[in-house]
PDB file of N, CA and C in Angstrom:
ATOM      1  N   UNK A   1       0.835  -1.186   0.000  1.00  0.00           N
ATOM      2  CA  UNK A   1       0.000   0.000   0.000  1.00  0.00           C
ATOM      3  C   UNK A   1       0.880   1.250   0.000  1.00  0.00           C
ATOM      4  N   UNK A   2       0.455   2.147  -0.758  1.00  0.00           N
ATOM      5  CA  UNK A   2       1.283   3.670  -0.703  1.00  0.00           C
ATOM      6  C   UNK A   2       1.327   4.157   1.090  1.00  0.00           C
ATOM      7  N   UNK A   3       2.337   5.142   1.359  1.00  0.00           N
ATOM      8  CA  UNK A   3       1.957   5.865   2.721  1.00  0.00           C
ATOM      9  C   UNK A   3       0.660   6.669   3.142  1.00  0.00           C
ATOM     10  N   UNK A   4      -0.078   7.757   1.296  1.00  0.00           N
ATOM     11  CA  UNK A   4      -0.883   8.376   1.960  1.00  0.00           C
ATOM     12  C   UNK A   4      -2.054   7.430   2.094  1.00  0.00           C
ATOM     13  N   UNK A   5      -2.636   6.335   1.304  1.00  0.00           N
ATOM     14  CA  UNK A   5      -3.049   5.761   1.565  1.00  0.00           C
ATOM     15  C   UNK A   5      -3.354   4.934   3.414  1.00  0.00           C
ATOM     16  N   UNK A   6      -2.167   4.506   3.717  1.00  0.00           N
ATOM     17  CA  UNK A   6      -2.125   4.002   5.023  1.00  0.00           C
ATOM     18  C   UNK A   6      -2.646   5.516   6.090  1.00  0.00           C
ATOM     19  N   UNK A   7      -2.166   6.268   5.813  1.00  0.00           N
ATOM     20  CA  UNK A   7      -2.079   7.405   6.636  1.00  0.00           C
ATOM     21  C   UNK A   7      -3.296   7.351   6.559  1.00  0.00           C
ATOM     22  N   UNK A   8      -4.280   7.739   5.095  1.00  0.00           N
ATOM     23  CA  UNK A   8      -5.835   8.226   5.852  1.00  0.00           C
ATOM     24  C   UNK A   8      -6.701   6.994   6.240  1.00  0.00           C
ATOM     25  N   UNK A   9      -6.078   5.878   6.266  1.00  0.00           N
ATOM     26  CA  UNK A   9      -6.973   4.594   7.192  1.00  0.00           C
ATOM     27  C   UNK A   9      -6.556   4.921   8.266  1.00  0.00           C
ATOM     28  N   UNK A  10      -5.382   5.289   8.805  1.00  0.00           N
ATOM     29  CA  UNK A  10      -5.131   5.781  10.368  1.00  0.00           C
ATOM     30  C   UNK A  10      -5.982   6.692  10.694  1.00  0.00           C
ATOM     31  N   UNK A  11      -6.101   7.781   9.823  1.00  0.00           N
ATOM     32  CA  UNK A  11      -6.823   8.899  10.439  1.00  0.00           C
ATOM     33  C   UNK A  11      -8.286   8.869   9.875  1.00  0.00           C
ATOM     34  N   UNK A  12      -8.671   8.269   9.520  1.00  0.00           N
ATOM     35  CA  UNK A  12     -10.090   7.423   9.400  1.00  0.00           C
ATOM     36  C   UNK A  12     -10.800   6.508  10.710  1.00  0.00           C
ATOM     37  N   UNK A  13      -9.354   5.682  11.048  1.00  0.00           N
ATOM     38  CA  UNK A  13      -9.921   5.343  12.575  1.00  0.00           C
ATOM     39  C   UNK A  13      -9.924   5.907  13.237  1.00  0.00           C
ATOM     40  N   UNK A  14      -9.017   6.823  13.655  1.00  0.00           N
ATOM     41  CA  UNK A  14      -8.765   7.700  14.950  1.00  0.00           C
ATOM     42  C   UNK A  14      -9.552   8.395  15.034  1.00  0.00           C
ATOM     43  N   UNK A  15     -10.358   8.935  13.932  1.00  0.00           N
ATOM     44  CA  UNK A  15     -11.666   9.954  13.667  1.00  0.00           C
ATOM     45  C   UNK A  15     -13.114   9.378  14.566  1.00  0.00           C
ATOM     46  N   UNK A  16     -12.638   8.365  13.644  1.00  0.00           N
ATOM     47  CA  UNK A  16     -13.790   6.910  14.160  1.00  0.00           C
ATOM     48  C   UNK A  16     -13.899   6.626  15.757  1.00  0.00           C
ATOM     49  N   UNK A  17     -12.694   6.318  16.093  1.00  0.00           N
ATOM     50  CA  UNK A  17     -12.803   5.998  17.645  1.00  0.00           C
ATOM     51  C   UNK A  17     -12.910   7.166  18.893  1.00  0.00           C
ATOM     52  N   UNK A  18     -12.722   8.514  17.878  1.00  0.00           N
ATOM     53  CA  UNK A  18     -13.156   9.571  18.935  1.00  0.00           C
ATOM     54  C   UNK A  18     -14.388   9.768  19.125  1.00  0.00           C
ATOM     55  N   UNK A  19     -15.422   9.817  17.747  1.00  0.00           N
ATOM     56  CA  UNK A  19     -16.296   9.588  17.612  1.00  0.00           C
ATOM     57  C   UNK A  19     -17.143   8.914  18.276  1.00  0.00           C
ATOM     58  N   UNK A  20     -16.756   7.526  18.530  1.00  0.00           N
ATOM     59  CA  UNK A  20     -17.340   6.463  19.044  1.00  0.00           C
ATOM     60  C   UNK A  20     -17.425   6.410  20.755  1.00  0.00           C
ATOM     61  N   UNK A  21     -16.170   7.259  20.646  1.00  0.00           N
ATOM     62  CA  UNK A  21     -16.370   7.624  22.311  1.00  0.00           C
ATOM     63  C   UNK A  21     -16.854   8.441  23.303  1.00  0.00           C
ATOM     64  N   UNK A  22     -17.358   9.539  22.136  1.00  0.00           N
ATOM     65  CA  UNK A  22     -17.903  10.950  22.208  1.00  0.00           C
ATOM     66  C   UNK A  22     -19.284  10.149  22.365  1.00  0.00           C
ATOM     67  N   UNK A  23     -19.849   9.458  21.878  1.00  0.00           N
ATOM     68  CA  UNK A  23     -21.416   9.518  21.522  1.00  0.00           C
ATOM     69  C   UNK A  23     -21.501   8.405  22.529  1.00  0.00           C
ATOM     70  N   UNK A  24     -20.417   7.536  23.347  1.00  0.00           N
ATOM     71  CA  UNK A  24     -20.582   6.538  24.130  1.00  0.00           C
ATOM     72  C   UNK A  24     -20.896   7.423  25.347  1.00  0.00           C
ATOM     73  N   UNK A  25     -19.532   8.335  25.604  1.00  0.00           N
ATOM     74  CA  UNK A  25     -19.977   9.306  26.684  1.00  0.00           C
ATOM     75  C   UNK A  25     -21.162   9.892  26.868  1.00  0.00           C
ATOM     76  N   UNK A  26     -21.791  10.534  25.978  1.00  0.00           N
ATOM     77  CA  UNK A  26     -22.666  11.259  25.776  1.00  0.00           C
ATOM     78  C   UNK A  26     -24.328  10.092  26.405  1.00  0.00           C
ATOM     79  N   UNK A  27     -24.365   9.402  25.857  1.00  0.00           N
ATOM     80  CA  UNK A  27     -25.574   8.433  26.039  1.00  0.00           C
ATOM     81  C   UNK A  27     -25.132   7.636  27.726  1.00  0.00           C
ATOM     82  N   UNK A  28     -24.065   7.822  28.113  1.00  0.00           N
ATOM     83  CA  UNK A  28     -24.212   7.224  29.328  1.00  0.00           C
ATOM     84  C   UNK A  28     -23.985   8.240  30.527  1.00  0.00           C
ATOM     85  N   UNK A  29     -23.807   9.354  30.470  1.00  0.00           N
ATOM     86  CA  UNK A  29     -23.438  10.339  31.343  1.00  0.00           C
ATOM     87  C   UNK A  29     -25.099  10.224  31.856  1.00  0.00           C
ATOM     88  N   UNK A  30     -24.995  10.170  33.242  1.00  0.00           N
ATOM     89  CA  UNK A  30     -26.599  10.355  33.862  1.00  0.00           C
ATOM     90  C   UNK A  30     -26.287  11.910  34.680  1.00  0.00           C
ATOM     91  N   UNK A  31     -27.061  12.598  33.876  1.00  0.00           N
ATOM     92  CA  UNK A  31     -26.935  14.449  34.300  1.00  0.00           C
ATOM     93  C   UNK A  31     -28.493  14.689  34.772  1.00  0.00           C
ATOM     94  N   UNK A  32     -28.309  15.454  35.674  1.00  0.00           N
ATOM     95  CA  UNK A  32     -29.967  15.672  36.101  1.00  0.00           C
ATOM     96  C   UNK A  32     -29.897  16.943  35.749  1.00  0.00           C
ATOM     97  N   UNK A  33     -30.833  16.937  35.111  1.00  0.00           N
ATOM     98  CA  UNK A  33     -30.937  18.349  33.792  1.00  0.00           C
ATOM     99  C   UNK A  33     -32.056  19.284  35.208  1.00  0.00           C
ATOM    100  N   UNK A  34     -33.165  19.011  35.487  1.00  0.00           N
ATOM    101  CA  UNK A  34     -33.952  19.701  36.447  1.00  0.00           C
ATOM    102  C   UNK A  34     -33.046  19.900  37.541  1.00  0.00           C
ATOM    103  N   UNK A  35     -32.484  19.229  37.992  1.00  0.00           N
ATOM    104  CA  UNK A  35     -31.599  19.771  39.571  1.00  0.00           C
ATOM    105  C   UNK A  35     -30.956  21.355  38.997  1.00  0.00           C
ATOM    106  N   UNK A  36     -30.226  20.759  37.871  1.00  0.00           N
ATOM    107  CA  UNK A  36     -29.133  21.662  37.535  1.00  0.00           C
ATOM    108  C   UNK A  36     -30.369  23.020  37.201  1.00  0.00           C
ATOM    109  N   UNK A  37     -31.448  22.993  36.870  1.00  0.00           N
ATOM    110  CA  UNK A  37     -32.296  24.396  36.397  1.00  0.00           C
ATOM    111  C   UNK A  37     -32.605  25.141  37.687  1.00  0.00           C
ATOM    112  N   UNK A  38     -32.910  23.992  38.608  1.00  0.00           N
ATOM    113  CA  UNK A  38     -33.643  24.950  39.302  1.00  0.00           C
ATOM    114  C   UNK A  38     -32.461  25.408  40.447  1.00  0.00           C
ATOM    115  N   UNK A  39     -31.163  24.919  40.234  1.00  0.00           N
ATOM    116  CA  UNK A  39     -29.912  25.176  41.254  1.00  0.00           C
ATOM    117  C   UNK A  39     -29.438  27.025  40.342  1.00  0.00           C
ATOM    118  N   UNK A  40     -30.020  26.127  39.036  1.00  0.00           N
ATOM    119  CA  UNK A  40     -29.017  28.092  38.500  1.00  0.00           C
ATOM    120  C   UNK A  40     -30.588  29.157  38.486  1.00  0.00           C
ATOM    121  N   UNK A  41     -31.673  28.696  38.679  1.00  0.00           N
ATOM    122  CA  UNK A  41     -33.016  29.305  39.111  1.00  0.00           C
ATOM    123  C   UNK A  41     -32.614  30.248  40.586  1.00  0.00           C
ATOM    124  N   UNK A  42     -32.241  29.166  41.189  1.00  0.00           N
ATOM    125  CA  UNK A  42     -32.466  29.963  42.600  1.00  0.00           C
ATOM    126  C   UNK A  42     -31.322  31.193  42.466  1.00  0.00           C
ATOM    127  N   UNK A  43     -29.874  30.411  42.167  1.00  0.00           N
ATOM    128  CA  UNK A  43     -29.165  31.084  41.981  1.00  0.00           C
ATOM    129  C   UNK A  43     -29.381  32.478  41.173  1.00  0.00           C
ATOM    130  N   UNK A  44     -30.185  32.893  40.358  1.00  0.00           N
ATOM    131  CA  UNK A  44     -30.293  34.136  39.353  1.00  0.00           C
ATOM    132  C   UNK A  44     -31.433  34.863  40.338  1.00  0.00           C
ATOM    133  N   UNK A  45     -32.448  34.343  41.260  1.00  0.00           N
ATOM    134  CA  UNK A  45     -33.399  35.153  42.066  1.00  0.00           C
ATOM    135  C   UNK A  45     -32.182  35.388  43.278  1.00  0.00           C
ATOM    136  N   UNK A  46     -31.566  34.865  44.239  1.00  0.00           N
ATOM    137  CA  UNK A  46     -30.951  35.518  44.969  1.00  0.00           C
ATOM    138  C   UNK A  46     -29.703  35.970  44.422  1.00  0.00           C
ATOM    139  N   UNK A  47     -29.411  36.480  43.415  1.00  0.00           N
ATOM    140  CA  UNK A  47     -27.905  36.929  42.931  1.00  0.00           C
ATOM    141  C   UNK A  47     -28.041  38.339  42.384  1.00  0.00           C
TER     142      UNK A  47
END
């Protein structure tokens, strides 16, 4: 195989596996979206 060839299967995966880890993070992070509203709620009435 040529180099640039090899090169953009490297950076084809590496694209890939950031990717894959971004959207893994994303779907398993448990964030409590209401805590966090009504914590920056209170926060903006007494501030």
């Amino acid at each position: 195989m040529k180099f640039e060839t090899l090169m953009l299967q490297g950076l084809f995966a590496a694209c890939l596996l950031i990717c894959l880890l971004t959207l893994g993070a994303m779907l398993t992070t448990q964030a409590m979206v209401p805590d966090v509203a009504a914590v920056a709620a209170s926060a903006n009435l007494t501030g």
